[in-house]
Protein backbone atom coordinates (compact mmCIF):
# COMPACT_ATOMS: atom_id res chain seq x y z
CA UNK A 1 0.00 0.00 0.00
CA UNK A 2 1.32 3.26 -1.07
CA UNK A 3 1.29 6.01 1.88
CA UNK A 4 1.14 9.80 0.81
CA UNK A 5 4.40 11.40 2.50
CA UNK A 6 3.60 14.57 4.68
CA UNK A 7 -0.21 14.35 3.99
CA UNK A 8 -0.97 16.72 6.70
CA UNK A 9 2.01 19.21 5.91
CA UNK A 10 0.47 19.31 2.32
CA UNK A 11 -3.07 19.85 2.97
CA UNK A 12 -2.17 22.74 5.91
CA UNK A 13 0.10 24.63 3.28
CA UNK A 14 -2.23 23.88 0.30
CA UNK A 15 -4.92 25.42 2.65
CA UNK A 16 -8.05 24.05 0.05
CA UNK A 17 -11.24 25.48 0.88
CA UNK A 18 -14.36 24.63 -0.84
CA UNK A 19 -15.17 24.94 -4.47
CA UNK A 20 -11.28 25.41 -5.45
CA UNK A 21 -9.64 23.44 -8.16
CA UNK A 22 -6.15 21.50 -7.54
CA UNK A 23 -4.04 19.64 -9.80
CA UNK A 24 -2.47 16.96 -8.39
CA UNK A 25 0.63 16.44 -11.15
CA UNK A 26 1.68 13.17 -9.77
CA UNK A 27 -1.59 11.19 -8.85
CA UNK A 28 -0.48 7.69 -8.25
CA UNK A 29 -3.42 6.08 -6.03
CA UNK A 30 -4.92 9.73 -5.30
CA UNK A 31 -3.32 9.59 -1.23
CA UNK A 32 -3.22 13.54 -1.64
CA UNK A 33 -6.26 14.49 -4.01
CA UNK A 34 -8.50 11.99 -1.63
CA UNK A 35 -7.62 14.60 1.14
CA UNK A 36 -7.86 17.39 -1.34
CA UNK A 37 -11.33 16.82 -2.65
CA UNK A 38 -12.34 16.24 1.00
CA UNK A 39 -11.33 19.96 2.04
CA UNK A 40 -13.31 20.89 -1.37
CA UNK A 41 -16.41 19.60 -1.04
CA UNK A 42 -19.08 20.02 -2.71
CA UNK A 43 -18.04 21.30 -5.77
CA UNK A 44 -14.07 21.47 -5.99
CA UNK A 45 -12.59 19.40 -8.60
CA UNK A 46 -9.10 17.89 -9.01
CA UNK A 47 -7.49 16.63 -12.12
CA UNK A 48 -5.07 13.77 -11.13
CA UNK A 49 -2.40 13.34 -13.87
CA UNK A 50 -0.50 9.77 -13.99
CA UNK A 51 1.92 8.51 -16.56
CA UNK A 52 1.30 4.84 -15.58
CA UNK A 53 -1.67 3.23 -17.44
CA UNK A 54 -2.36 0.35 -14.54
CA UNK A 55 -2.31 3.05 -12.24
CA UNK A 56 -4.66 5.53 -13.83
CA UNK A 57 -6.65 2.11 -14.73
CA UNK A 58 -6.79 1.42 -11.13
CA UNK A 59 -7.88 4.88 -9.76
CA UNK A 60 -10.07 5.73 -13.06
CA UNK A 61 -11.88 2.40 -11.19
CA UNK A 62 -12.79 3.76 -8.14
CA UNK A 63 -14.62 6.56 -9.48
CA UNK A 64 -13.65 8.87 -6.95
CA UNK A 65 -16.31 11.76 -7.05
CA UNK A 66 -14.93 15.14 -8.30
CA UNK A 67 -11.73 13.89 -9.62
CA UNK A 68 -10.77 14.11 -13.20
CA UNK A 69 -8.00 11.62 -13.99
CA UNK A 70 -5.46 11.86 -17.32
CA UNK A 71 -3.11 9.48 -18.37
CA UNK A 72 -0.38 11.57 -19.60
CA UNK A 73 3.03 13.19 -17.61
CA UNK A 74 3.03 16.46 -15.92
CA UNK A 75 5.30 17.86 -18.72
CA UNK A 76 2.22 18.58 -20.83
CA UNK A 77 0.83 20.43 -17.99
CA UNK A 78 -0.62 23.10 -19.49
CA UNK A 79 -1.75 21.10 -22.53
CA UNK A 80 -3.83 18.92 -20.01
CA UNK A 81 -5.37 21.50 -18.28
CA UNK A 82 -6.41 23.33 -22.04
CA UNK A 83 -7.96 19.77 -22.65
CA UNK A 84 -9.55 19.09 -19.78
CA UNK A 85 -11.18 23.01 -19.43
CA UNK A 86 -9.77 22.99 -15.87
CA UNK A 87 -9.65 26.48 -14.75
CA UNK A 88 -9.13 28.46 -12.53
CA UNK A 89 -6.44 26.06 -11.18
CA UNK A 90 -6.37 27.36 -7.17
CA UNK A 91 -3.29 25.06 -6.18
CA UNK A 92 -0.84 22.04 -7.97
CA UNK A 93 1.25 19.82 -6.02
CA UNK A 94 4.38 17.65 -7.40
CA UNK A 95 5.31 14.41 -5.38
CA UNK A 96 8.71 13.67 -7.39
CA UNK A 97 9.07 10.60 -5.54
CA UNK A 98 8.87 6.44 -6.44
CA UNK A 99 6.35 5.00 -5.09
CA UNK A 100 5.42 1.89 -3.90
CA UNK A 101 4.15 0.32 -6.82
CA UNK A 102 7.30 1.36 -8.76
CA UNK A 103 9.18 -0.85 -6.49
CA UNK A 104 6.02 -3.73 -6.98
CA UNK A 105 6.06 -3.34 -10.47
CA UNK A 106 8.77 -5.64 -12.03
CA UNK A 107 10.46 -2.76 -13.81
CA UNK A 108 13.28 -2.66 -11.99
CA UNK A 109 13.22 0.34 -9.96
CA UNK A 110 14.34 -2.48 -6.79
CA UNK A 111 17.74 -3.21 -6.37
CA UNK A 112 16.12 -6.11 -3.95
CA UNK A 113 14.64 -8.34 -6.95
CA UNK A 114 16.39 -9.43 -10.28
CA UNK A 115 14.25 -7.81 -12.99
CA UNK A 116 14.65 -6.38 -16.19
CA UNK A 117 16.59 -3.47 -16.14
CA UNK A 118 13.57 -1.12 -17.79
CA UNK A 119 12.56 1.65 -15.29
CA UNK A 120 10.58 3.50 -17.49
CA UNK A 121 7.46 5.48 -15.44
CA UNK A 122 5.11 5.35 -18.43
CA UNK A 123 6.58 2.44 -20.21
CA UNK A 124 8.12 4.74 -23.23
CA UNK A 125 11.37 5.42 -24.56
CA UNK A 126 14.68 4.33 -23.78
CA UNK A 127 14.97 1.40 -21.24
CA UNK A 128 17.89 1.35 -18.60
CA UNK A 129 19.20 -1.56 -20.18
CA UNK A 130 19.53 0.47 -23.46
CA UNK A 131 21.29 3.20 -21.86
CA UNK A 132 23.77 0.22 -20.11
CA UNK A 133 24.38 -1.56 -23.17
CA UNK A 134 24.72 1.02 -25.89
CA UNK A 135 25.90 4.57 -23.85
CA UNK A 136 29.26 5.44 -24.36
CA UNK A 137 31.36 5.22 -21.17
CA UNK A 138 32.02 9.07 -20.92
CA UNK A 139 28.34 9.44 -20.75
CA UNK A 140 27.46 6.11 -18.20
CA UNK A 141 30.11 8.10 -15.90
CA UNK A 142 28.67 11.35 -16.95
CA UNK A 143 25.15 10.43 -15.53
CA UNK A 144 26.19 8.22 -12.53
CA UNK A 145 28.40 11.50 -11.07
CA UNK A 146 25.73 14.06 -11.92
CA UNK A 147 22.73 12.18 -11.66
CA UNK A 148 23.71 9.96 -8.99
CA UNK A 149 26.83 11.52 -7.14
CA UNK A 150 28.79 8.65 -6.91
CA UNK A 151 32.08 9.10 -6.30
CA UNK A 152 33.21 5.38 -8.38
CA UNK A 153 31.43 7.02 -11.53
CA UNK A 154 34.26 6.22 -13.51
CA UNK A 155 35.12 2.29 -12.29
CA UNK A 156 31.62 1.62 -12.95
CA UNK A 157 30.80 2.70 -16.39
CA UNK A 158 34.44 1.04 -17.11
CA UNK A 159 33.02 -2.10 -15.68
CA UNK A 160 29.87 -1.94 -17.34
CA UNK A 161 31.81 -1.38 -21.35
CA UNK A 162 34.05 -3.97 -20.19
CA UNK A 163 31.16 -6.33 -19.42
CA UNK A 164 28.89 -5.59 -21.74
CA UNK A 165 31.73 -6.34 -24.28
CA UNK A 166 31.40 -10.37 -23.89
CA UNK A 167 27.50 -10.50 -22.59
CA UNK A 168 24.60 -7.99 -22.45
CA UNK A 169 23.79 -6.26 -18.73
CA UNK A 170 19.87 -7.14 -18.81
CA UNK A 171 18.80 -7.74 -14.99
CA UNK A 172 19.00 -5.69 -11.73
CA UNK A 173 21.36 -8.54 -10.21
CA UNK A 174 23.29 -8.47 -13.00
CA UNK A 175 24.34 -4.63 -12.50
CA UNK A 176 24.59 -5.12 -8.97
CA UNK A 177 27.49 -7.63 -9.85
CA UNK A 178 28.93 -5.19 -11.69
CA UNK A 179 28.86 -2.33 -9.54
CA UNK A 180 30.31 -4.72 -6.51
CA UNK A 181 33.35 -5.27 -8.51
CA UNK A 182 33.73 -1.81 -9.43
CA UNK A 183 34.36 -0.72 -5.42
CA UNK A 184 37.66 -0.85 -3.97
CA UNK A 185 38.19 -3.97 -2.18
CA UNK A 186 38.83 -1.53 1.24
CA UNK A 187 35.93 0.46 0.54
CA UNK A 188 33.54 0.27 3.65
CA UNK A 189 30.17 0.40 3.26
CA UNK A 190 27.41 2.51 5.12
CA UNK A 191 23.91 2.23 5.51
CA UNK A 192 23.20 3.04 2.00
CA UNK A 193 22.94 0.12 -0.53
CA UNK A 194 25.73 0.15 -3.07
CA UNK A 195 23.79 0.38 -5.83
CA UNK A 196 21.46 3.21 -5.06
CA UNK A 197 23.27 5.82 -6.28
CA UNK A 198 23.84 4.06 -9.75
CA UNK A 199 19.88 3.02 -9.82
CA UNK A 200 19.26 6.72 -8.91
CA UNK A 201 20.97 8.23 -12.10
CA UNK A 202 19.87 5.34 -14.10
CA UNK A 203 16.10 6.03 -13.23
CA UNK A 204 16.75 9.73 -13.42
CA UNK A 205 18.22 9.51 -16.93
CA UNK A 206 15.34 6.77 -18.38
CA UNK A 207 12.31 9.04 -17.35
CA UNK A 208 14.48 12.58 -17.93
CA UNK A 209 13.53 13.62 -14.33
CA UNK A 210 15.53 16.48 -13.66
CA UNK A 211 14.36 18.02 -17.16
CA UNK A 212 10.86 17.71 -17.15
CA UNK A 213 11.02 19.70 -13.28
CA UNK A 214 12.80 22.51 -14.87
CA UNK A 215 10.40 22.43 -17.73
CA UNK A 216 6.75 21.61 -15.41
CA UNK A 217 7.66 24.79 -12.71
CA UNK A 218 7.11 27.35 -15.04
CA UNK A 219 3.79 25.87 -17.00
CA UNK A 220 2.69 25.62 -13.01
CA UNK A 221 3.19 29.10 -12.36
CA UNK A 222 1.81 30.35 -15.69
CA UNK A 223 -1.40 28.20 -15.04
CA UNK A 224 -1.94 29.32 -11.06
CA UNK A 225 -4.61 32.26 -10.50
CA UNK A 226 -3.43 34.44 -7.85
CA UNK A 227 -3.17 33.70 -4.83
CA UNK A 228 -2.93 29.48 -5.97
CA UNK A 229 0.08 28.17 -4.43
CA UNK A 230 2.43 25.50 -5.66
CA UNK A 231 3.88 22.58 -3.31
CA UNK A 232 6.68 20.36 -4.40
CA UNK A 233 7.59 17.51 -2.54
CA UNK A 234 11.54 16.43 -3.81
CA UNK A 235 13.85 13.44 -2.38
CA UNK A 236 17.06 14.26 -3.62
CA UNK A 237 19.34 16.91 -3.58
CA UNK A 238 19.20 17.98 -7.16
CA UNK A 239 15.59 18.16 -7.56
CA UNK A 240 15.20 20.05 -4.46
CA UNK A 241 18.15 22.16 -5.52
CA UNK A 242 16.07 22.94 -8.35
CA UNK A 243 12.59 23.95 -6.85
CA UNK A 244 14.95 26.02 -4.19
CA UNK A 245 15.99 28.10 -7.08
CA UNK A 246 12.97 28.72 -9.39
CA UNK A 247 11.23 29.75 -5.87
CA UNK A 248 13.69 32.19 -5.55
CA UNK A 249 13.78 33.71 -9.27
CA UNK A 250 10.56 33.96 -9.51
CA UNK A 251 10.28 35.63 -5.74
CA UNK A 252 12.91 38.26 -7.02
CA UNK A 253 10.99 39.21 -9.75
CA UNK A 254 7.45 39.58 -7.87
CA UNK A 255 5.78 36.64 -9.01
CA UNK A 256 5.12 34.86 -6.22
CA UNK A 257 5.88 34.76 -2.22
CA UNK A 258 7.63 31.61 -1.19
CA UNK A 259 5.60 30.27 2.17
CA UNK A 260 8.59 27.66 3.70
CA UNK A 261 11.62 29.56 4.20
CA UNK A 262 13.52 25.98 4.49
CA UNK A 263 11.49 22.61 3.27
CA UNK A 264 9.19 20.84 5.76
CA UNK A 265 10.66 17.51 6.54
CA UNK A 266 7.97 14.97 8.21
CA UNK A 267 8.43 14.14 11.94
CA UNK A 268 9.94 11.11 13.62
CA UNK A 269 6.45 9.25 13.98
CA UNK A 270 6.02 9.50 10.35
CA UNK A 271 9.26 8.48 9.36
CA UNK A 272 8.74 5.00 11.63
CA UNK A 273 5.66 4.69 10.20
CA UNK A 274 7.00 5.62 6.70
CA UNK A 275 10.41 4.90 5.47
CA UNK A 276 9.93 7.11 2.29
CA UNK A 277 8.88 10.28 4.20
CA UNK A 278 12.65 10.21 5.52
CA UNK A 279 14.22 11.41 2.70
CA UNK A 280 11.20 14.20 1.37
CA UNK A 281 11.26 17.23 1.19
CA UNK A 282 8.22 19.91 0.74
CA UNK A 283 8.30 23.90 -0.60
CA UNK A 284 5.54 25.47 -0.91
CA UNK A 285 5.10 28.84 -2.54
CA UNK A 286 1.93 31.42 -3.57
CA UNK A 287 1.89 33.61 -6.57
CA UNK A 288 1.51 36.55 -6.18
């Protein structure tokens, strides 16, 4: 069962009263726009946008009152909205993070299972075994150091050509093999899996994360009316880095005011409760 990560921190800055529209950019099983359309009632609509058929399938099934769901990503934003007449749009929200069914879905995404190496959100474009089999080394290293941060950028993607040379890389174990041998033999381990950083950039460079953020903030801001207020709930350091920075362009130049002068992180019961909240990270901002 997929948990919504800082549920209450997201409704209190969202602050949806009844009647408004929200856009909920990353709907997976509608954790968020249930709450949403609760604080709405009896006439606010959301429009829940999910790149994952099954998914949308699955929710689309419920036929959750008020809630308009599109099977498409959040980088045609605006397009979706134009389609779907969905205006005035009082609030989005962007949860940039996997979720449970990601790691369920036999894609991948789980360094735990041996899959195939796809990790593609909405099952289109290149596959991470593509990008492992046919990348050049100087761009394998290229996205595990930017992408990923991992300091052994350069052993890895070495390994990987030099692997890949005599058999294809097509499973999860497979790359995990790989990576092990790329390590220093003194290297000491901490409490994060050796692989995660490598899955991280691989997964990051498969669904062009970082790029469809840069390109989804300003089609958010555009579509707000004023007063509407944007929430983006990050994971990693680079994504957050990102919605840090268009928060404060965009305060500079009058647009909007940004409402969390440093990101809400959830508390220590729902991080127990919850081992994705541990890493999340929410900004929330109004236009002005």
């Amino acid at each position: 069962m997929h948990i919504p990560v800082l549920l209450n921190e997201v409704i209190e800055f969202l602050n949806p009263q009844p009647g408004e529209n929200f856009v909920d950019c990353t709907l997976g099983f509608a954790g968020h726009s249930k709450a949403i359309l609760e604080k709405t009632k009896p006439n606010g609509r959301v429009l829940g946008i999910e790149w994952d058929r099954a998914v949308c399938q699955q929710v689309a099934g419920e036929e959750i009152e008020r809630l308009v769901v599109a099977n498409d990503s959040y980088i045609n934003l605006a397009e979706i909205v134009e389609r779907e007449n969905f205006e005035p749009v009082n609030g989005i929200l962007l949860d940039l993070g996997m979720s449970s069914w990601d790691l369920e879905s036999g894609r991948g995404f789980s360094f735990q299972k041996d899959e195939p190496l796809d990790m593609r959100y909405g099952g289109q474009g290149l596959t991470a075994q593509e990008i492992i089999n046919k990348w050049p080394e100087q761009e394998l290293a290229r996205i595990f150091r930017e992408y990923g941060q991992e300091r052994f950028a350069k052993n890895i993607a070495q390994k990987i050509v030099d692997i890949r040379c005599r058999q294809p890389i097509e499973t999860t174990f497979q790359l995990i093999e790989v990576i092990r041998q790329s390590f220093p033999r003194s290297y000491k381990f901490g409490r994060q899996p050796l692989a995660a950083r490598t899955f991280q950039a691989l997964r990051i460079a498969v669904n062009s994360e970082l790029e469809n953020l840069e390109n989804v903030l300003p089609q958010a801001m555009d579509l707000l009316a004023p007063g509407g207020r944007l929430a983006v709930i990050s994971f990693q350091s680079l994504e957050d880095k990102i919605v840090k920075n268009f928060f404060k362009e965009q305060q500079s130049q009058g647009q909007l005011q940004i409402l969390t002068k440093k990101p809400i992180m959830a508390g220590s019961s729902e991080m127990r409760n919850n081992s994705r909240a541990r890493s999340a990270k929410l900004r929330v901002a109004i236009k002005l």
